[in-house]
Structure formats: C-alpha cells, structure tokens
N, C-alpha and C. Protein backbone atom coordinates (compact mmCIF):
# COMPACT_ATOMS: atom_id res chain seq x y z
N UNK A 1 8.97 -9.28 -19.90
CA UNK A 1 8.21 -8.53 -18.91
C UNK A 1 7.66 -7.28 -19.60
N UNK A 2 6.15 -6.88 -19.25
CA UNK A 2 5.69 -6.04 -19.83
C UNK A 2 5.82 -4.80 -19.41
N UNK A 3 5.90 -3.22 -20.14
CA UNK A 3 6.84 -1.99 -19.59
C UNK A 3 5.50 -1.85 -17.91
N UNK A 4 4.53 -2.32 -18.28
CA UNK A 4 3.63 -1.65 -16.79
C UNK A 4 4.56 -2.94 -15.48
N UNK A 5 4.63 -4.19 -15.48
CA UNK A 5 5.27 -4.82 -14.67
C UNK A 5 6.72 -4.71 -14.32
N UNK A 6 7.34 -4.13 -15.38
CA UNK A 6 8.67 -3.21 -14.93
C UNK A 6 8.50 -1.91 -13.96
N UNK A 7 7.54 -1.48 -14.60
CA UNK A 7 7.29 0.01 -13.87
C UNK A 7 6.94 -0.45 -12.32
N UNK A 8 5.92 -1.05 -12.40
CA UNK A 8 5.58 -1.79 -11.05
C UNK A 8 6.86 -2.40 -10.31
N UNK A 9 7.44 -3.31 -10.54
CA UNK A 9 8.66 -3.61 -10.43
C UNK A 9 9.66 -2.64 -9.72
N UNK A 10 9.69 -1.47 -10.28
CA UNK A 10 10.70 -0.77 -10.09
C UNK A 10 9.83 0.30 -8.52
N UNK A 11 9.16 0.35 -9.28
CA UNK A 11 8.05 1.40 -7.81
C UNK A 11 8.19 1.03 -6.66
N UNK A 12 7.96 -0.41 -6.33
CA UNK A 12 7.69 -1.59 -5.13
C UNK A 12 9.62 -1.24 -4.55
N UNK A 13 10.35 -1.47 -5.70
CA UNK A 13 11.75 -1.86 -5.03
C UNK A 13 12.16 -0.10 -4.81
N UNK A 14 11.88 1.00 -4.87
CA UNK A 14 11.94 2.35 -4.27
C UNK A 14 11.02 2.57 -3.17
N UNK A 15 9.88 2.35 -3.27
CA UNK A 15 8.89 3.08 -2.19
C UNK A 15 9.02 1.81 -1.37
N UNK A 16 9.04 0.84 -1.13
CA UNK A 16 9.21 -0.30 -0.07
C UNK A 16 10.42 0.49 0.93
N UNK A 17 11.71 0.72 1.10
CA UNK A 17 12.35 1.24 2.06
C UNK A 17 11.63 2.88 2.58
N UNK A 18 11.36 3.38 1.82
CA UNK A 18 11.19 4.47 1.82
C UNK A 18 9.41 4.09 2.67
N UNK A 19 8.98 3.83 2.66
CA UNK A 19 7.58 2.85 3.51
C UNK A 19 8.25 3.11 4.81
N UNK A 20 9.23 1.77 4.86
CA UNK A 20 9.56 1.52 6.27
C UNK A 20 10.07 2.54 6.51
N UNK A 21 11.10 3.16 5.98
CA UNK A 21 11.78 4.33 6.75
C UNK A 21 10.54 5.60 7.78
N UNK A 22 9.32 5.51 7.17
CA UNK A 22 8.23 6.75 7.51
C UNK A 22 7.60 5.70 8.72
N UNK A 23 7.27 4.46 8.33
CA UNK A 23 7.16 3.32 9.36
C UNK A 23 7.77 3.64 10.81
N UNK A 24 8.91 3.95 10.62
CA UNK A 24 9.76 3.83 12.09
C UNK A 24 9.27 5.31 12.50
N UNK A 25 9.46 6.11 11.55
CA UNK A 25 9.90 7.53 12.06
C UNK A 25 8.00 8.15 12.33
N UNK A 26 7.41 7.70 12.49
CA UNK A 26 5.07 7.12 12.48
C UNK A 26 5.42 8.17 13.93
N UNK A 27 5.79 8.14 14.95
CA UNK A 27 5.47 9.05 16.23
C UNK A 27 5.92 10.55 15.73
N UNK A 28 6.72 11.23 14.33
CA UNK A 28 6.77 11.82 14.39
C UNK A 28 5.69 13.05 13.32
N UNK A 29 5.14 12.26 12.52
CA UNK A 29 4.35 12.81 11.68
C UNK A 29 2.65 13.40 12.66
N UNK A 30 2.47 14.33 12.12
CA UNK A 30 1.46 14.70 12.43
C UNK A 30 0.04 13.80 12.36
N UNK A 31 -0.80 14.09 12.99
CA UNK A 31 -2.25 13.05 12.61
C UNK A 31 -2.37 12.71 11.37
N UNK A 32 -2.76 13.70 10.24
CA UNK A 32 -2.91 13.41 9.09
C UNK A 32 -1.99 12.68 8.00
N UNK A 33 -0.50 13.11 8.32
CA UNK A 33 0.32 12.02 7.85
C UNK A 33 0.21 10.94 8.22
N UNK A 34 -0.02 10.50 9.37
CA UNK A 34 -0.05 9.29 9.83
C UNK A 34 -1.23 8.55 9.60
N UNK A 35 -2.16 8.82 9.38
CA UNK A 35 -3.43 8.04 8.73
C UNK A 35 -3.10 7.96 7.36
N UNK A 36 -2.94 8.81 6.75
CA UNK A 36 -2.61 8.86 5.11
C UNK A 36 -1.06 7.45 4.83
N UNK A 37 -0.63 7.31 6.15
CA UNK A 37 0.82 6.33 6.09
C UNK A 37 -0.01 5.29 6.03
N UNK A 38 -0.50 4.66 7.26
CA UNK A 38 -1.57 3.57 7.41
C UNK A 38 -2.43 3.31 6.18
N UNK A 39 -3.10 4.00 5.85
CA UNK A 39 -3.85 4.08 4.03
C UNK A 39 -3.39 3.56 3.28
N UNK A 40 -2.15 4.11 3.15
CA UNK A 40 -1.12 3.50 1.66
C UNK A 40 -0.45 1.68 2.62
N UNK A 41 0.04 2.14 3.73
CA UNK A 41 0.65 0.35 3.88
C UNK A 41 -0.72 -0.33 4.20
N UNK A 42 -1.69 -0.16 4.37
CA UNK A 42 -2.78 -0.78 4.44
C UNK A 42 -3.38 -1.29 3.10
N UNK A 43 -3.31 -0.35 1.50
CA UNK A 43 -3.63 -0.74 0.82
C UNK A 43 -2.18 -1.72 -0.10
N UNK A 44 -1.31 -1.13 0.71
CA UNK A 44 -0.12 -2.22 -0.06
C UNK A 44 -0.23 -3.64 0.73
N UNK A 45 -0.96 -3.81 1.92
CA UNK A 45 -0.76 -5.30 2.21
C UNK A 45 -1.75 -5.85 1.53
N UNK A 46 -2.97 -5.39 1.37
CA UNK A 46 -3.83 -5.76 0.79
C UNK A 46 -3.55 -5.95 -0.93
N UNK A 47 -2.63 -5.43 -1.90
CA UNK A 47 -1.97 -5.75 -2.72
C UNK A 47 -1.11 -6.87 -3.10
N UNK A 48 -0.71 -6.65 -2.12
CA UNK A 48 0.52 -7.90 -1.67
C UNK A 48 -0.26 -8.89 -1.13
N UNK A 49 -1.45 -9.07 -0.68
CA UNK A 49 -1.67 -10.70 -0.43
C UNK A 49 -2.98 -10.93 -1.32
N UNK A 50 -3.00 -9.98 -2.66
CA UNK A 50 -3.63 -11.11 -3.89
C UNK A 50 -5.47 -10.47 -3.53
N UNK A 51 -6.00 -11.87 -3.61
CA UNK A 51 -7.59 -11.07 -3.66
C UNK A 51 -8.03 -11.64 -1.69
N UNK A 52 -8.14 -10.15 -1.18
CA UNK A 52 -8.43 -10.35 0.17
C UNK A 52 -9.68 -10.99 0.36
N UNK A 53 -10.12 -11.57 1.64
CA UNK A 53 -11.60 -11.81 1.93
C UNK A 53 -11.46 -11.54 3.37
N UNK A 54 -13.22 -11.59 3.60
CA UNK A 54 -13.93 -11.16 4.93
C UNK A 54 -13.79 -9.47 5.39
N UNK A 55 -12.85 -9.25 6.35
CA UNK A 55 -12.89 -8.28 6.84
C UNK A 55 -12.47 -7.13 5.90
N UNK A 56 -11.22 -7.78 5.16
CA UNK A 56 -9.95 -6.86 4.21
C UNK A 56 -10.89 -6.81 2.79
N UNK A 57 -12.04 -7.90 2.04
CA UNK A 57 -12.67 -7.22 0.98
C UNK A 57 -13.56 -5.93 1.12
N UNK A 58 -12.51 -5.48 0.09
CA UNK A 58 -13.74 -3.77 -0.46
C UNK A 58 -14.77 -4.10 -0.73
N UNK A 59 -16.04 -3.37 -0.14
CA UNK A 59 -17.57 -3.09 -0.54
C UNK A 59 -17.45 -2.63 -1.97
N UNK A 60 -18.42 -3.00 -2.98
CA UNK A 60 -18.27 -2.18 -3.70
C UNK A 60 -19.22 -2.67 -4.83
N UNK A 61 -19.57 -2.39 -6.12
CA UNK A 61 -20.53 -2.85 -7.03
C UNK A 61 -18.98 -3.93 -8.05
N UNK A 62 -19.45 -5.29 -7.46
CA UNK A 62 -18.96 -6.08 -8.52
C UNK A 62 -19.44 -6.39 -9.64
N UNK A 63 -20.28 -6.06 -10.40
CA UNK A 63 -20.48 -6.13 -11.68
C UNK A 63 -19.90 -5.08 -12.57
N UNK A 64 -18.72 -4.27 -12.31
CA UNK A 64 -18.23 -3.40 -13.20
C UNK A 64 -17.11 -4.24 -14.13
C-alpha cells in the first residue's frame, strides 16, 4: 500500500465517527457550521460512490 492510501486509510477511519458524531449533534451548530457539515458529508458521499453522474456530476472544464 502506497504512504498516500495509508494516509487516506487512516483519515477515513478517524474523521468517519467523528462525521457522525457532528451528524447527530447538526440541531446544535449554528447555520454556518451546518452547511459547511453538509459540504464535507456531501462531498464524502460523492467520494465514496466512485465517479457520480446526472445530478451529483461537477460542472466543470473536462479537458484539464
């Protein structure tokens, strides 16, 4: 395994509880935390299920 898929590896298995834990506790954060929460688990599902389409693909210039 290569040191970036360890690192990855290790990130996913810390910030995954630590996700849900802010998950549950979502009525208590202010507006801006709470969009900024949605952001990040929004861009982690979209991580987690590979290359999205339709609604979930990013706009963007594919020829880079």
């Amino acid at each position: 395994m290569t040191p970036i898929n360890t690192a990855e590896q290790t990130y996913r298995a810390w910030s995954s509880p630590i996700l849900l834990e802010l998950k549950e506790r979502e009525h208590q954060l202010d507006p801006d935390a709470r969009q900024a929460l949605h952001n990040v688990l929004e861009e982690r599902r979209l991580v987690d299920t590979g290359n999205p389409s339709g609604k979930d693909r990013r706009s963007g210039d594919s020829t880079r």
